[in-house]
Protein backbone atom coordinates (compact mmCIF):
# COMPACT_ATOMS: atom_id res chain seq x y z
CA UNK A 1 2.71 -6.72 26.67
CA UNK A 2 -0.16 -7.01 28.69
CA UNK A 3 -3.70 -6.06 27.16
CA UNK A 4 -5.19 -2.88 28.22
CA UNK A 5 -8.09 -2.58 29.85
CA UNK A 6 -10.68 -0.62 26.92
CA UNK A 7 -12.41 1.53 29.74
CA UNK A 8 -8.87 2.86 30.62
CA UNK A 9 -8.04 3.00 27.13
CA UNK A 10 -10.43 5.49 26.19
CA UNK A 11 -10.39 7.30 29.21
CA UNK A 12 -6.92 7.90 28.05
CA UNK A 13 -8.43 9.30 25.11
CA UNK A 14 -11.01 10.92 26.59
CA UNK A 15 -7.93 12.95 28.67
CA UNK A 16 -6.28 14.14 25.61
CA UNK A 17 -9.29 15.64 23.81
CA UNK A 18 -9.21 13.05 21.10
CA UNK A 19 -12.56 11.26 21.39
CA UNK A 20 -14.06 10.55 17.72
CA UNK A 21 -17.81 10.98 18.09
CA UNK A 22 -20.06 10.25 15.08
CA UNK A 23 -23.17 13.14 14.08
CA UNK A 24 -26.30 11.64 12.51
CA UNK A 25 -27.54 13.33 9.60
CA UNK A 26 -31.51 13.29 9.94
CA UNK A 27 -31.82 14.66 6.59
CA UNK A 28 -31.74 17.45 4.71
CA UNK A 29 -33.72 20.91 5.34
CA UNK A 30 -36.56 22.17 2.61
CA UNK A 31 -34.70 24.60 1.02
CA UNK A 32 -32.85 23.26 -2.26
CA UNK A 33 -29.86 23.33 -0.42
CA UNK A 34 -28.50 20.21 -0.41
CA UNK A 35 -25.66 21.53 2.03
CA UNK A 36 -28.16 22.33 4.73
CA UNK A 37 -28.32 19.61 7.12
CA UNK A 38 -30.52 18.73 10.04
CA UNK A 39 -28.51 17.02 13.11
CA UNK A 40 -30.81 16.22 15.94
CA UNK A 41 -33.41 18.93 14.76
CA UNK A 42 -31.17 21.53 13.91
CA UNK A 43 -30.67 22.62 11.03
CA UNK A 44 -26.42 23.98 9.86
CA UNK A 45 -24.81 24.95 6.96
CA UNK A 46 -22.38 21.71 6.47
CA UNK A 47 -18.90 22.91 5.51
CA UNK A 48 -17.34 19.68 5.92
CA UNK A 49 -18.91 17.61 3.34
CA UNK A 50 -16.30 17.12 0.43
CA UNK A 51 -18.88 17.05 -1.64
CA UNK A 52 -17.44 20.03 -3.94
CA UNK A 53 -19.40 19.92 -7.71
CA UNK A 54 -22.62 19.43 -5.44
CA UNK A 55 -23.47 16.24 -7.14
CA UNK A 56 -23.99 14.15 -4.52
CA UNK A 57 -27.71 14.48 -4.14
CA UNK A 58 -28.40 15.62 -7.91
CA UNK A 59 -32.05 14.21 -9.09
CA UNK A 60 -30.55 12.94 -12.24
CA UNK A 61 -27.72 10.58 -10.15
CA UNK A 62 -29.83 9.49 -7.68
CA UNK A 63 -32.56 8.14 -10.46
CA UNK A 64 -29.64 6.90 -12.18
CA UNK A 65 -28.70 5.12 -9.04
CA UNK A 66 -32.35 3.63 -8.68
CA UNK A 67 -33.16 2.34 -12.12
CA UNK A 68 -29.96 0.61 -12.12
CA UNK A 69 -30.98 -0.92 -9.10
CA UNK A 70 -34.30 -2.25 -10.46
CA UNK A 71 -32.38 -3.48 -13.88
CA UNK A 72 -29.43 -5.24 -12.27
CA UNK A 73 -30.20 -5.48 -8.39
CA UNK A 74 -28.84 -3.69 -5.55
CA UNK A 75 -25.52 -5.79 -4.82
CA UNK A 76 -22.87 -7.61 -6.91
CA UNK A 77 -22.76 -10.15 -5.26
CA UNK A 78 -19.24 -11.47 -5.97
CA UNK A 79 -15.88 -10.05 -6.72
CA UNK A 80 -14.97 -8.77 -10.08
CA UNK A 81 -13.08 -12.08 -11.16
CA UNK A 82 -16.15 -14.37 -10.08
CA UNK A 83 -19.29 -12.90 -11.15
CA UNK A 84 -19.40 -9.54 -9.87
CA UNK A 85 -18.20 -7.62 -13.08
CA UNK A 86 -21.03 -5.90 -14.84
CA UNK A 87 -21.94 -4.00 -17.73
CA UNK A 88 -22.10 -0.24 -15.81
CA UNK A 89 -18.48 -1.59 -14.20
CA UNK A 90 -16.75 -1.88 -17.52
CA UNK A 91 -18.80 1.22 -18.91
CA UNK A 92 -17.47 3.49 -15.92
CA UNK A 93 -14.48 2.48 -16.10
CA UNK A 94 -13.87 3.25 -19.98
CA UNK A 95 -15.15 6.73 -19.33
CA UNK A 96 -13.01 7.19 -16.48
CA UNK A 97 -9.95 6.19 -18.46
CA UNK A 98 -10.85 8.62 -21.80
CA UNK A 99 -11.73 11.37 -18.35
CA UNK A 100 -8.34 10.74 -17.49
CA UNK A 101 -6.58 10.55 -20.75
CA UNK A 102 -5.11 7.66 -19.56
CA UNK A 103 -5.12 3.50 -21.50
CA UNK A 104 -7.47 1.85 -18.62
CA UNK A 105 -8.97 2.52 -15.45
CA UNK A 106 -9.33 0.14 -12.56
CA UNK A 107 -12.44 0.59 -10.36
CA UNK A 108 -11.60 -0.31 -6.45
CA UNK A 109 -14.54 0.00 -3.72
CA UNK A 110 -12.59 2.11 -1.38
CA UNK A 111 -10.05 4.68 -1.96
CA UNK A 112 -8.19 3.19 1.19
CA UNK A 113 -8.69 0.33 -1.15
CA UNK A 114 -7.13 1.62 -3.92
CA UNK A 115 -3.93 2.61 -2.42
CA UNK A 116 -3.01 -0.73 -0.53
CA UNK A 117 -3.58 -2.51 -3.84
CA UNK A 118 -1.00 0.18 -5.34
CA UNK A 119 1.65 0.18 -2.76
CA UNK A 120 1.03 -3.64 -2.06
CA UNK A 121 1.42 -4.51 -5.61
CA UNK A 122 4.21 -2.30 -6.79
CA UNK A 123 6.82 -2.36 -3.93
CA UNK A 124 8.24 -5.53 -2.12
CA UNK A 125 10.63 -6.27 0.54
CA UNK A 126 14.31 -5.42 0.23
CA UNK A 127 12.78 -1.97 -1.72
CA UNK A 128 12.57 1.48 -0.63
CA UNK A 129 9.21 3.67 -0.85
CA UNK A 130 9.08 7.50 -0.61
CA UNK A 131 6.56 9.36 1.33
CA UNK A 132 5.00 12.74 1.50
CA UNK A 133 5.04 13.69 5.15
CA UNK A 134 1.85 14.55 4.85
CA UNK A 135 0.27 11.72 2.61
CA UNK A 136 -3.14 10.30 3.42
CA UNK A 137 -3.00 7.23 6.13
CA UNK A 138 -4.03 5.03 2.99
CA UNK A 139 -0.68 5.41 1.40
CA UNK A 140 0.95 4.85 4.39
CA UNK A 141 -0.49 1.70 5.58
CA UNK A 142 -0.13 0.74 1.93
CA UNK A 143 3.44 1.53 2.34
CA UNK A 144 3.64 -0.64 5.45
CA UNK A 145 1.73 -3.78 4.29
CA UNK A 146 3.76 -3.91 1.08
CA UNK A 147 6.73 -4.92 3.36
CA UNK A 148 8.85 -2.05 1.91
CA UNK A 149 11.05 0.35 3.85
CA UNK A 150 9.69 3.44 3.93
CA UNK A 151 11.36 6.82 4.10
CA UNK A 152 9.32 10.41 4.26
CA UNK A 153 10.59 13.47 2.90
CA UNK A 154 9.59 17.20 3.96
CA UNK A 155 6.05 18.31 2.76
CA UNK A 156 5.96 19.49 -0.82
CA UNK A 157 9.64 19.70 -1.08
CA UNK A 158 10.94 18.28 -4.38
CA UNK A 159 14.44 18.64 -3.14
CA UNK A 160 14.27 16.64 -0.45
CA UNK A 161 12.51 13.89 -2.81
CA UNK A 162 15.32 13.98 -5.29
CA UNK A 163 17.75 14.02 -2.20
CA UNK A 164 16.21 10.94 -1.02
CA UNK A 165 15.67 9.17 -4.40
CA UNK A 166 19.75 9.75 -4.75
CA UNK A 167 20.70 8.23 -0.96
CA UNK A 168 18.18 5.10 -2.55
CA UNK A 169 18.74 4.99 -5.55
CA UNK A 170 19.02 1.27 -6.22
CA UNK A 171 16.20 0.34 -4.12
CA UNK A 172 13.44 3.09 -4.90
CA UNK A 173 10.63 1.62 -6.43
CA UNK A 174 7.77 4.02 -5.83
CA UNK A 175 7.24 7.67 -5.19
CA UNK A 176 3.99 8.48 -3.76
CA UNK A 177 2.25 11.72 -3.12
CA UNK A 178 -1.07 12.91 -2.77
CA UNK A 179 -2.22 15.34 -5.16
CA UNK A 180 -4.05 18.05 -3.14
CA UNK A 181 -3.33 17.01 0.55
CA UNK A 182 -6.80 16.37 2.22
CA UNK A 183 -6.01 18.76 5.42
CA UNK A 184 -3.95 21.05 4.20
CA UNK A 185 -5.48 22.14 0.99
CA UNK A 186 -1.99 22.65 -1.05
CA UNK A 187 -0.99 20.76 -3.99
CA UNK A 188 2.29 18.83 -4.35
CA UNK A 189 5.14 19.58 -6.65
CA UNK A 190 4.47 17.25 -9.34
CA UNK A 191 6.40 18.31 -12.44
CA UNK A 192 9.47 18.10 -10.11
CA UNK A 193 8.59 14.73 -8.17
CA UNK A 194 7.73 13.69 -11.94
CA UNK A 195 10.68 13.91 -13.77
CA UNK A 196 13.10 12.77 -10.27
CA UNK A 197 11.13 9.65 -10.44
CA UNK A 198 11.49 9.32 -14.49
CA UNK A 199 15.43 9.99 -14.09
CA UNK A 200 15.72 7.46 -11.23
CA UNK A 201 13.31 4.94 -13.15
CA UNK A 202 10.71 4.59 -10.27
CA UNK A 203 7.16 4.58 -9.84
CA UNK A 204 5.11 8.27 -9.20
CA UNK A 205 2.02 7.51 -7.71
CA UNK A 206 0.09 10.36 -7.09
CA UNK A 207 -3.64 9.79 -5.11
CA UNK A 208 -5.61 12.92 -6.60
CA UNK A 209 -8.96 11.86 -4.33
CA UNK A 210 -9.30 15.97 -3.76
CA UNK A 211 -8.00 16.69 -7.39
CA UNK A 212 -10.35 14.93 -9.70
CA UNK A 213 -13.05 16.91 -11.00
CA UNK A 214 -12.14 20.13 -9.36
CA UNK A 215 -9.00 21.46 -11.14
CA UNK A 216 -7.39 21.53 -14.21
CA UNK A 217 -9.22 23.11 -17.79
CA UNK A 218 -11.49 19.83 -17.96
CA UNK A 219 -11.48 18.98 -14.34
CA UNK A 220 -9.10 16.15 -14.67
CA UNK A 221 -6.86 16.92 -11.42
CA UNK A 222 -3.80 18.28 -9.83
CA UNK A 223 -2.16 16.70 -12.97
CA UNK A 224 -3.73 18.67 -15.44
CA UNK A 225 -3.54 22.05 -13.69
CA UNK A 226 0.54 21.42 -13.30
CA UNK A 227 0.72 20.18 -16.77
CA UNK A 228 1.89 16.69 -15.62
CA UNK A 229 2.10 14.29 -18.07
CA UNK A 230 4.36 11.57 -16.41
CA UNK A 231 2.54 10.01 -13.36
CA UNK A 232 1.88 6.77 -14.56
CA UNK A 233 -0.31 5.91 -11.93
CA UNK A 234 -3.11 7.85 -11.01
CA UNK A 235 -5.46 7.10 -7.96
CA UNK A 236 -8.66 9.15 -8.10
CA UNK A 237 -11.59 8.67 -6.06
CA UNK A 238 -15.53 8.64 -6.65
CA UNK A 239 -16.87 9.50 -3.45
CA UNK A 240 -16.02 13.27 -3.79
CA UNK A 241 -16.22 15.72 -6.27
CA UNK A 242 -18.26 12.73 -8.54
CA UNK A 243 -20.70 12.85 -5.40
CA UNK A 244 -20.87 8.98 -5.60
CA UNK A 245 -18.69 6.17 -3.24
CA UNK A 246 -15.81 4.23 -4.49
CA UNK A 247 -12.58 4.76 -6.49
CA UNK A 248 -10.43 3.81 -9.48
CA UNK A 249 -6.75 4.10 -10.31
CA UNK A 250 -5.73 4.55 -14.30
CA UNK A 251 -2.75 4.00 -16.01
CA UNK A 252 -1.38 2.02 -19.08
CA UNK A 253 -2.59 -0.88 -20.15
CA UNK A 254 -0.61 -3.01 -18.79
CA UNK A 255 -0.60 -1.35 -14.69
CA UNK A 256 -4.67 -2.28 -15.02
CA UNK A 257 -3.62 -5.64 -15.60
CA UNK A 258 -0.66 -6.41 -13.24
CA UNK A 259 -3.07 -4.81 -10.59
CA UNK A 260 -5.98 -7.20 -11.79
CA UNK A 261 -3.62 -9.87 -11.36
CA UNK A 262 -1.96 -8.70 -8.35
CA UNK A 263 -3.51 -6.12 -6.12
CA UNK A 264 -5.39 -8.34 -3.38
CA UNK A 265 -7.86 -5.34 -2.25
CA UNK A 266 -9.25 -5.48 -6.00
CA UNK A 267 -9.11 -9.81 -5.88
CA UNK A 268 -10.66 -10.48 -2.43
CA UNK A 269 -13.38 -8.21 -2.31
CA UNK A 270 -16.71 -7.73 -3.21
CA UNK A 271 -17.30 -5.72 -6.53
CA UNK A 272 -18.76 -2.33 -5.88
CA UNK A 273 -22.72 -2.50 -6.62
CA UNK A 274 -23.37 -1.99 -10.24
CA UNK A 275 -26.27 1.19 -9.07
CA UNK A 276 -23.16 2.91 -7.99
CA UNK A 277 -20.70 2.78 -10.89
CA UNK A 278 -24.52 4.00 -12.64
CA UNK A 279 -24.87 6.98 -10.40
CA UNK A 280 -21.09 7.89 -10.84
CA UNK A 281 -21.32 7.43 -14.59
CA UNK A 282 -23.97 10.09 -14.59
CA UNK A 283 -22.12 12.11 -12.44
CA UNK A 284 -19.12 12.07 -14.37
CA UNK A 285 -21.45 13.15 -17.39
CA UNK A 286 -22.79 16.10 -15.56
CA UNK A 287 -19.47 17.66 -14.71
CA UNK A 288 -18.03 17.10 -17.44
CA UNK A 289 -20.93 18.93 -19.33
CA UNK A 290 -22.05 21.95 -16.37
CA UNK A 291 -18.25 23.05 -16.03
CA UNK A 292 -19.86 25.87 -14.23
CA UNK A 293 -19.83 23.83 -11.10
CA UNK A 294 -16.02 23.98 -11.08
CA UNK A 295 -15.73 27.28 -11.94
CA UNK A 296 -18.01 28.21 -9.40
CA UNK A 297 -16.55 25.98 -6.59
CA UNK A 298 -13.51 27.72 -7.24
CA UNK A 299 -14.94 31.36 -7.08
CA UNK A 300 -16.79 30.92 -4.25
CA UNK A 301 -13.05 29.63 -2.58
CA UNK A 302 -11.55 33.00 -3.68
CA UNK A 303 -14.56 35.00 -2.01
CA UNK A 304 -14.16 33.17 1.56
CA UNK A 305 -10.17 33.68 1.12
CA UNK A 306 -10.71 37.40 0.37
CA UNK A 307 -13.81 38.04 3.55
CA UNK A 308 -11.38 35.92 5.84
CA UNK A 309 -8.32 38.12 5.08
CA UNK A 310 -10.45 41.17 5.31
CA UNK A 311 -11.75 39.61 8.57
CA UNK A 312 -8.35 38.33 10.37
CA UNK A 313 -9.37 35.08 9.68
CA UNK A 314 -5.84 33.30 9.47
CA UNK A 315 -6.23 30.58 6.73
CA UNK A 316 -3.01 27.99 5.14
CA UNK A 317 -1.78 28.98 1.83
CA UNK A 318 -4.88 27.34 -0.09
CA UNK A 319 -5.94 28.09 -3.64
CA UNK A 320 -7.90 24.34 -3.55
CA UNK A 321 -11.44 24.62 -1.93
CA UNK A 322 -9.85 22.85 1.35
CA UNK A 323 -9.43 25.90 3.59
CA UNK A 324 -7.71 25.07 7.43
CA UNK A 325 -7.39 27.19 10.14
CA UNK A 326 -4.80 25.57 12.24
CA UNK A 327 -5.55 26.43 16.15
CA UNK A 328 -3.03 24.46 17.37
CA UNK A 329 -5.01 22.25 20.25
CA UNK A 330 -7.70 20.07 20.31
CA UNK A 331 -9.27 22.02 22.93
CA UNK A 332 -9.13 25.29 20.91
CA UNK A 333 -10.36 23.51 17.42
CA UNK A 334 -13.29 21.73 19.36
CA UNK A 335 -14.29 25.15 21.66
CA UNK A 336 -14.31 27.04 17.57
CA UNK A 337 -16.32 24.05 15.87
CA UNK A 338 -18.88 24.25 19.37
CA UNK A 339 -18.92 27.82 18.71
CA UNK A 340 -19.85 27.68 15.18
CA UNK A 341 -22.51 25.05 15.54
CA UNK A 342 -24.16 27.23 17.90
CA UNK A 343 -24.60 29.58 15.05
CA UNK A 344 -25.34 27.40 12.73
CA UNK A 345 -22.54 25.93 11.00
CA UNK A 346 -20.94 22.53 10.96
CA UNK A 347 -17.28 22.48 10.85
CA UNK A 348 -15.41 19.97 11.95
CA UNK A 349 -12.18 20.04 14.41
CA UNK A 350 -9.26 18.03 12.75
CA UNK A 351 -7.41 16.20 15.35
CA UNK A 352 -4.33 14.29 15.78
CA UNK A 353 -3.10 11.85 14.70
CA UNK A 354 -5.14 12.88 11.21
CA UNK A 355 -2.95 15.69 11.66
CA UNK A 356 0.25 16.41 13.24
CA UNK A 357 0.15 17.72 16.87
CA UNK A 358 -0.34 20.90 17.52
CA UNK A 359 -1.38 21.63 14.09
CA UNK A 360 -5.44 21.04 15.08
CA UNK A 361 -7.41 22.58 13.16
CA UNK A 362 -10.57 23.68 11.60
CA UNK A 363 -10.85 22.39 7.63
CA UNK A 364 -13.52 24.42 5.89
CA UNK A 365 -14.52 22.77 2.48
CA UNK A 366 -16.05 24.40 0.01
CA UNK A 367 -18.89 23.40 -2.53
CA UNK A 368 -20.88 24.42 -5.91
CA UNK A 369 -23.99 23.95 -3.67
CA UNK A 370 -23.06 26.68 -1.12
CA UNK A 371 -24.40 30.11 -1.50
CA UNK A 372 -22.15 33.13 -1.52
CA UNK A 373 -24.23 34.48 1.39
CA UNK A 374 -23.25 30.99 3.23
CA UNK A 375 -19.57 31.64 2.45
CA UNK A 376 -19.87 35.02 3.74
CA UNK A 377 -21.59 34.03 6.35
CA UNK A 378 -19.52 31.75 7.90
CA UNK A 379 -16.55 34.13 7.20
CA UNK A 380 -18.65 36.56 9.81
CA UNK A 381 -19.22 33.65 12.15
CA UNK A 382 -15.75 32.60 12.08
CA UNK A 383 -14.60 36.55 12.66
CA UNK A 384 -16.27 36.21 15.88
CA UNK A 385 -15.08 32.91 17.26
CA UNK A 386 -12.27 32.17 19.13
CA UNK A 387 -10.38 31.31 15.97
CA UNK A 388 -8.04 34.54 16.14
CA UNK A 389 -7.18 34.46 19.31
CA UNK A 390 -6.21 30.79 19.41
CA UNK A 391 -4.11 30.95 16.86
CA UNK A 392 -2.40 34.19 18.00
């Protein structure tokens, strides 16, 4: 096949509404609000940031970062298996493991990262991989790189899992599920997925990127809320609740190592800088300790579910603090994120192909930094918008 000219290309995109255009940040406004961004001089409320314990511009991990930084430099400057392992590395990821109840953790400088080492290392050609519907692109092109066949069953339905786990039975290797889907907000049927997988002797891996720190009694994830003990292989990420950048997966003993040995995002990459796996160990400290942060997040989700209802605000069954409001176009979810920029809020229109067509969609995410006049707030704003009506 011929190449395609670009210009036409994105013209093409262009036509459909689909155009990905970046925002710069200038900073943040002077009001202790960490949430409240300036974008080109103006100042919004940001409810997009998945930033939920509000810890990513906390004094105390931020210094954390920097005196790290003037210890051990600002860069690694090799992969973990030449020279780029450090002391804050191994340190982080002990306290992620005991965090996690789990033998070892793994750190990996993505969460993309994270899951094509998983899939990648676990599943092979001639083997079969199941697939949330809705799982995060990583999985996916984890799923596709590792040569596998893939097959996807429903969203969140544990009988169509253990349907498809029986039609596969020989070749199933992996089940893989993320714990609270990143644009819908819901949280996937793990005690069921768990013990299909255990009976048919595969792998559950369950990416909890919008889990970790945020549910559960001791913030430890979807699998602690459910009660989940079997997932042996647990992908969590840094870069969110932990306010930080990077990821980690944790598991027995002996997972860490096969993946050390195996997974070739984790061999053929730079390590993540040592000021980093600093600033997350102090953030993993803090939440840990203020568990008012995720008791708040939380709160502050039931408030905007209650003003929305009371509102007409049409939200997806969401108890997580990702909140969508499917408008079902990219013209109506870019007209309501226009409309509430104008008043001072940034949220931002989800799009296909992040999500399905005709599912577009406004994702409201909440944080410990917001006020609960900014959650009512942009309840109001949203009242007003052309949410209702596009939806109806």
């Amino acid at each position: 096949m011929k190449r395609q000219p670009l210009d036409a290309a994105l013209a093409d995109i262009a036509r459909q509404n689909l155009t990905r255009r970046r925002v710069t940040v200038d900073g943040f406004a002077e009001t202790g609000q960490r949430l409240v961004t300036t974008v080109d001089g103006r100042t919004l409320v940001d409810f997009s940031s998945n930033d939920y314990l509000g810890l990513a511009h906390h004094p105390a991990v931020a210094a954390a970062m920097s005196e790290c930084a003037v210890r051990l430099g600002a860069g690694s400057g090799a992969s973990h298996l030449v020279t780029g392992h450090g002391v804050e590395h191994e340190r982080l990821e002990e306290e992620l493991a005991d965090y996690t109840g789990r033998e070892r953790a793994l750190l990996f400088s993505t969460g993309y990262m994270a899951n094509l080492g998983v899939m990648t290392s676990l599943a092979g050609r001639g083997e079969v991989v199941l697939l949330d519907r809705l799982n995060h692109a990583s999985i996916v092109d984890g799923a596709l790189l590792s040569g596998a066949r893939f097959k996807r069953y429903a969203h969140a339905d544990a009988d169509a899992a253990e349907q498809a786990l029986l039609e596969s039975s020989e070749q199933a290797v992996v089940v893989a599920t993320d714990g609270v889907f990143s644009m819908d907000g819901d949280i996937a049927p793990l005690p069921r997925l768990a013990r299909a997988a255990v009976a048919h002797k595969a792998w559950l891996v369950v990416d909890d990127a919008h889990g970790i720190g945020v549910l559960g009694q001791r913030g430890r994830g979807s699998t602690e809320k459910l009660s989940t003990d079997d997932v042996p292989v647990l992908i969590g990420t840094l870069g969110k609740a932990l306010g930080s950048f990077g990821a980690f997966v944790a598991g027995s003993r002996d997972l860490i190592e096969f993946l050390i040995q195996k997974a070739r995002p984790y061999i053929y990459t730079t390590a993540l800088p040592q000021p980093i796996a600093a600033a997350t160990r102090k953030a993993l400290a803090i939440a840990q300790r203020e568990t008012w942060r995720r008791e708040r997040v939380l709160a502050l989700t039931t408030r905007f579910r209650k003003a929305a209802r009371e509102l007409g605000v049409p939200l997806l069954d969401s108890n997580t603090p990702i909140q969508p409001v499917v408008l079902g176009s990219s013209q109506a979810a870019l007209r309501a994120q226009r409309e509430l920029q104008e008043v001072g809020f940034r949220v931002v229109a989800i799009r296909a192909p992040t999500v399905p067509k005709g599912s577009e969609r406004l994702r409201v995410s909440l944080s410990a930094a917001h006020t609960e006049a900014q959650v009512d707030a942009l309840a109001q704003a949203m009242s007003r918008a052309h949410v209702k009506d596009a939806v109806e």
